[in-house]
Protein backbone atom coordinates (compact mmCIF):
# COMPACT_ATOMS: atom_id res chain seq x y z
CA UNK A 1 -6.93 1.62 12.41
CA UNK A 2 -7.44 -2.09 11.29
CA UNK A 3 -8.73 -2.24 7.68
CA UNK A 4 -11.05 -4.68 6.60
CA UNK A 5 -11.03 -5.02 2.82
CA UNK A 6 -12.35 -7.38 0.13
CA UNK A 7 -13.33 -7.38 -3.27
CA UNK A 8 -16.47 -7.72 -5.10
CA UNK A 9 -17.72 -8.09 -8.90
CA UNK A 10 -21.35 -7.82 -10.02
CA UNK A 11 -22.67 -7.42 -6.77
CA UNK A 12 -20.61 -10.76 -5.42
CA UNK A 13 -18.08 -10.96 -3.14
CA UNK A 14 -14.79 -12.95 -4.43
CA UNK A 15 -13.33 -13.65 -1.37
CA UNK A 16 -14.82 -16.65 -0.07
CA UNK A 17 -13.59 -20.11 -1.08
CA UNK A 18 -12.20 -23.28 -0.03
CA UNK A 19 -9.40 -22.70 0.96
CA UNK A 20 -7.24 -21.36 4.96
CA UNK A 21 -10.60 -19.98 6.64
CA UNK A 22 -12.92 -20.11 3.92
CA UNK A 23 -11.16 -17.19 1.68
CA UNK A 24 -10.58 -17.93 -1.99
CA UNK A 25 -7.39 -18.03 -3.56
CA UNK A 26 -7.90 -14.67 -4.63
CA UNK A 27 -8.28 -13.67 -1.64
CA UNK A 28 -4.87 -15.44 -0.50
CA UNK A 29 -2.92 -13.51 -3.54
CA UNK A 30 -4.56 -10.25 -2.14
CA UNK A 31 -3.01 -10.69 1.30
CA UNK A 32 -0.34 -11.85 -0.06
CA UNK A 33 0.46 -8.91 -1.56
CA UNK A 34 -0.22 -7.35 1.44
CA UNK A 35 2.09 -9.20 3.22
CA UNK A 36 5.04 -8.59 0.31
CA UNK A 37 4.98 -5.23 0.47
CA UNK A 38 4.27 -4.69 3.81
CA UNK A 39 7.04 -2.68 4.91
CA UNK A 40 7.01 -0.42 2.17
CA UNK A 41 3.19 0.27 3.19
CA UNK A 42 4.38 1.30 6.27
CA UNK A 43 5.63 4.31 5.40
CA UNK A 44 2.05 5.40 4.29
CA UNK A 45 -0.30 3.56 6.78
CA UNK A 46 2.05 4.82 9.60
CA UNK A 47 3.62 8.03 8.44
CA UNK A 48 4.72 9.42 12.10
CA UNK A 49 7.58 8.80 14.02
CA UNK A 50 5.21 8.20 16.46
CA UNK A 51 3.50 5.58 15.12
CA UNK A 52 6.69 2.76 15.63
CA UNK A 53 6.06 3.63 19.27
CA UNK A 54 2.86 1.26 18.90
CA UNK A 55 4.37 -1.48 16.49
CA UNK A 56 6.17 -3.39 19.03
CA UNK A 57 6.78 -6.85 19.99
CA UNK A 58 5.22 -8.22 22.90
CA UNK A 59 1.65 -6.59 22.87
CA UNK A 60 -1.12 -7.13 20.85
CA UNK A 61 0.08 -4.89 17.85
CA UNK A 62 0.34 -6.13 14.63
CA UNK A 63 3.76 -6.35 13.79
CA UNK A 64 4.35 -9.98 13.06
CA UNK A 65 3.74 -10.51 9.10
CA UNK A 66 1.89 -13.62 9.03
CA UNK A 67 -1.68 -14.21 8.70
CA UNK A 68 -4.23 -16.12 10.78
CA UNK A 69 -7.89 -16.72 11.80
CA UNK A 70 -6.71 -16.21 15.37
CA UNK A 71 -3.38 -14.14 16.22
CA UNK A 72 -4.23 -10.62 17.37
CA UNK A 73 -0.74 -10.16 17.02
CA UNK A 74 -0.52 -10.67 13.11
CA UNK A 75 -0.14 -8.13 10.36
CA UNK A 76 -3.57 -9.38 8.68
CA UNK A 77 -6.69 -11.72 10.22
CA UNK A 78 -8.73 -13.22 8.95
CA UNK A 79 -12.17 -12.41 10.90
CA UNK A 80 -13.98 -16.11 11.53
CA UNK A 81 -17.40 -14.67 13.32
CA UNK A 82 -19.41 -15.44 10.47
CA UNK A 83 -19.57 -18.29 7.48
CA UNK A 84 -21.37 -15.98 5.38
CA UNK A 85 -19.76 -15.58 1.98
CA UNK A 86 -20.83 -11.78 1.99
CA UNK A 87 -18.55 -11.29 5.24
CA UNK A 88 -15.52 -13.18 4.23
CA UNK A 89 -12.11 -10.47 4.22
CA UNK A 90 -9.04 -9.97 5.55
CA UNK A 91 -7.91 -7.66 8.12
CA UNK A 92 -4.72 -5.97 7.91
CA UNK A 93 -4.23 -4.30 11.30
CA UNK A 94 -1.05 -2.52 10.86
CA UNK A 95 -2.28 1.15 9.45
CA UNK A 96 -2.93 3.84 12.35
CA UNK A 97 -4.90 6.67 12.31
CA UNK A 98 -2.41 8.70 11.91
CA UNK A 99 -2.30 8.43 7.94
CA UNK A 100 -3.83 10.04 5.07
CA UNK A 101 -6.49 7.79 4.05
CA UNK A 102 -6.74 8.66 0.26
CA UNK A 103 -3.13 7.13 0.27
CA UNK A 104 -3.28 4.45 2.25
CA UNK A 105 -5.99 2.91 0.91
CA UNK A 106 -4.38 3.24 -2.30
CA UNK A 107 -1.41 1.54 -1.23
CA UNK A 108 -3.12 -0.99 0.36
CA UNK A 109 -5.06 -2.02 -2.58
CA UNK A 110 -2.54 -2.08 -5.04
CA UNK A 111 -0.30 -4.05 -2.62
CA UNK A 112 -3.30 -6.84 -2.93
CA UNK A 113 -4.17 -6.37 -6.68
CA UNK A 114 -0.23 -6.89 -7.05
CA UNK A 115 -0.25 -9.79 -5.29
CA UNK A 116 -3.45 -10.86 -7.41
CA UNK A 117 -2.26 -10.00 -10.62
CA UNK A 118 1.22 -12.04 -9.71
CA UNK A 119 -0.60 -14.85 -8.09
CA UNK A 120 1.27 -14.77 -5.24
CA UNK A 121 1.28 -17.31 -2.26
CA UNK A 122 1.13 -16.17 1.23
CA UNK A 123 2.63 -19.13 2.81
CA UNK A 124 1.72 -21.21 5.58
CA UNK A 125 -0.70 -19.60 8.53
CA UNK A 126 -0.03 -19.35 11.69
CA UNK A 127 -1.93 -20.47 14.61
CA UNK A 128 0.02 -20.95 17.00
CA UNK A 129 0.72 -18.76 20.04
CA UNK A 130 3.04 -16.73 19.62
CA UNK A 131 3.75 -15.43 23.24
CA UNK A 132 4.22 -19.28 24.08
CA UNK A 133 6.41 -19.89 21.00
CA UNK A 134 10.35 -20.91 20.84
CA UNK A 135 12.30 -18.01 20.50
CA UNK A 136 14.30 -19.40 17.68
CA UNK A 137 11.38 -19.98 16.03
CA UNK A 138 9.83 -16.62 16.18
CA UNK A 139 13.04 -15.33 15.25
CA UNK A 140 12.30 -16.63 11.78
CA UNK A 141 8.80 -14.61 11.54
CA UNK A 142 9.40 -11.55 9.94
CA UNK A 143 8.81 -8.29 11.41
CA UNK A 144 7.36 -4.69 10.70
CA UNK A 145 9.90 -2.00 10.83
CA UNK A 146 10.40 -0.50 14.08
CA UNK A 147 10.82 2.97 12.67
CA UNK A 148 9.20 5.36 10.40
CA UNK A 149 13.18 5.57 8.90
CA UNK A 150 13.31 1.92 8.16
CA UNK A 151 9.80 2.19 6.93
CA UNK A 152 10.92 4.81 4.13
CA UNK A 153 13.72 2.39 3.44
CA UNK A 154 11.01 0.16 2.40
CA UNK A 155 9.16 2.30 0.30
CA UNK A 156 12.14 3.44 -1.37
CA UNK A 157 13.37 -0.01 -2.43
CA UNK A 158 10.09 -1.45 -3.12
CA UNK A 159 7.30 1.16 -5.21
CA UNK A 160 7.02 -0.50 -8.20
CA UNK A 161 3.41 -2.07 -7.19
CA UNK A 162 2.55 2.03 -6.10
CA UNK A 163 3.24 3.05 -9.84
CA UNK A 164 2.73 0.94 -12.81
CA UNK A 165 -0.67 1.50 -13.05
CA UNK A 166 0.16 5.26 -12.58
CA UNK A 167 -2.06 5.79 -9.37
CA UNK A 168 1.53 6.95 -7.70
CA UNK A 169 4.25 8.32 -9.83
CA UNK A 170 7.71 8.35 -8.94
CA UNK A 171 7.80 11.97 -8.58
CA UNK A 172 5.36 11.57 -6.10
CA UNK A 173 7.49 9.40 -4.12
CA UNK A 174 10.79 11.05 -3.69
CA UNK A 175 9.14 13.78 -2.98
CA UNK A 176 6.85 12.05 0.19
CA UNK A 177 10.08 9.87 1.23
CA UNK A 178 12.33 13.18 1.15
CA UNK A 179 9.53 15.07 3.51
CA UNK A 180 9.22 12.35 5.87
CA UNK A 181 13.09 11.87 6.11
CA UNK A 182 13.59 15.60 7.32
CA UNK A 183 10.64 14.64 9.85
CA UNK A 184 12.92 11.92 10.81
CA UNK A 185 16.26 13.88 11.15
CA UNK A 186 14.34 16.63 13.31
CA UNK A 187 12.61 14.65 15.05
CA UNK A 188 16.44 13.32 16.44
CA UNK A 189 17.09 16.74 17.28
CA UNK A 190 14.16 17.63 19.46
CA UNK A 191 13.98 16.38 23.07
CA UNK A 192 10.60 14.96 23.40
CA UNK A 193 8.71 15.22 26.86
CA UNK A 194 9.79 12.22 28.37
CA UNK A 195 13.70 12.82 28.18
CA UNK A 196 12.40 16.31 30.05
CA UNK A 197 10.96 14.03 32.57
CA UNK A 198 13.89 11.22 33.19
CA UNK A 199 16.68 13.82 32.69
CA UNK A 200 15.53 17.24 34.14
CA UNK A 201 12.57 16.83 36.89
CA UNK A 202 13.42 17.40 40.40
């Protein structure tokens, strides 16, 4: 479920700029702050266990956070199809459908605005292609977390962006990271179809 998002004021978009791909540096603060808080996200945009069983290396999925104009397999693009200030956003592809969209979105947003309001600097882009890169250099590109228990790690150590406006309160968030954590733990307990499959057909 890739979400495209900018922002506007007055009827103008405030996205487009000079600078990586014609955004603005607004627009490189928001995704930024996507990128920061990325893993804490996670635990919104992909709240099932079985949602780690698409964020993984070696496919298209989005689980490399960087940004580019041209990796498929970055967190957040940058579409390129147009030089129209009007269509200038970012992409962050990492959210699945599996998520409540009222908090997602809400996560998402404040992610950017914190990265905004911070001026945050997303670093360097990256172009290059990845599936032909050295392996101790994509070893340094950090990665999404490969489970939805990692992913509550995140939110847990990093929320502050989710309530200091008060959109999410704290309360809120035990509560949602306890919940998914006793998905988690019975999730370990349950043999799923496939183990049925490898260790019981005849």
């Amino acid at each position: 479920m890739h979400v495209h998002q900018s922002l506007w004021k007055n009827g103008q978009p405030l996205f487009a700029g000079g600078e990586y791909a014609g955004l603005s540096t607004m627009a490189m603060s928001y995704l930024a702050g996507l990128l920061k808080h990325a893993p804490a996200l996670c635990a919104l945009c992909n709240p099932t266990t079985n949602s780690y069983k698409r964020l993984v290396p070696g496919f298209e999925a989005p689980v490399n956070l960087i940004y580019s104009a041209r990796n498929r397999s970055a967190a957040i693009r940058i579409p390129m199809y147009s030089n129209n200030p009007k269509a200038k956003r970012v992409e962050f592809r990492m959210p699945d459908a599996a998520c409540n969209p009222y908090l997602a979105f809400s996560a998402m947003l404040l992610a950017g605005l914190d990265g905004i309001e911070r001026k945050l600097k997303p670093g360097a882009h990256t172009d290059e292609n990845l599936y032909k890169m050295e392996a101790a250099k994509l070893s340094k590109i950090p990665h999404a977390p490969a489970t939805l228990s990692d992913a509550l790690d995140a939110l847990e150590a990093d929320h502050a962006f989710l309530t200091k406006s008060g959109v999410f309160s704290e309360g809120f968030i035990a509560s949602y990271i306890e919940g998914k954590r006793s998905e988690v733990s019975e999730s370990a307990m349950r043999p799923t179809p496939w183990e049925f499959y490898k260790y019981f057909d005849v």
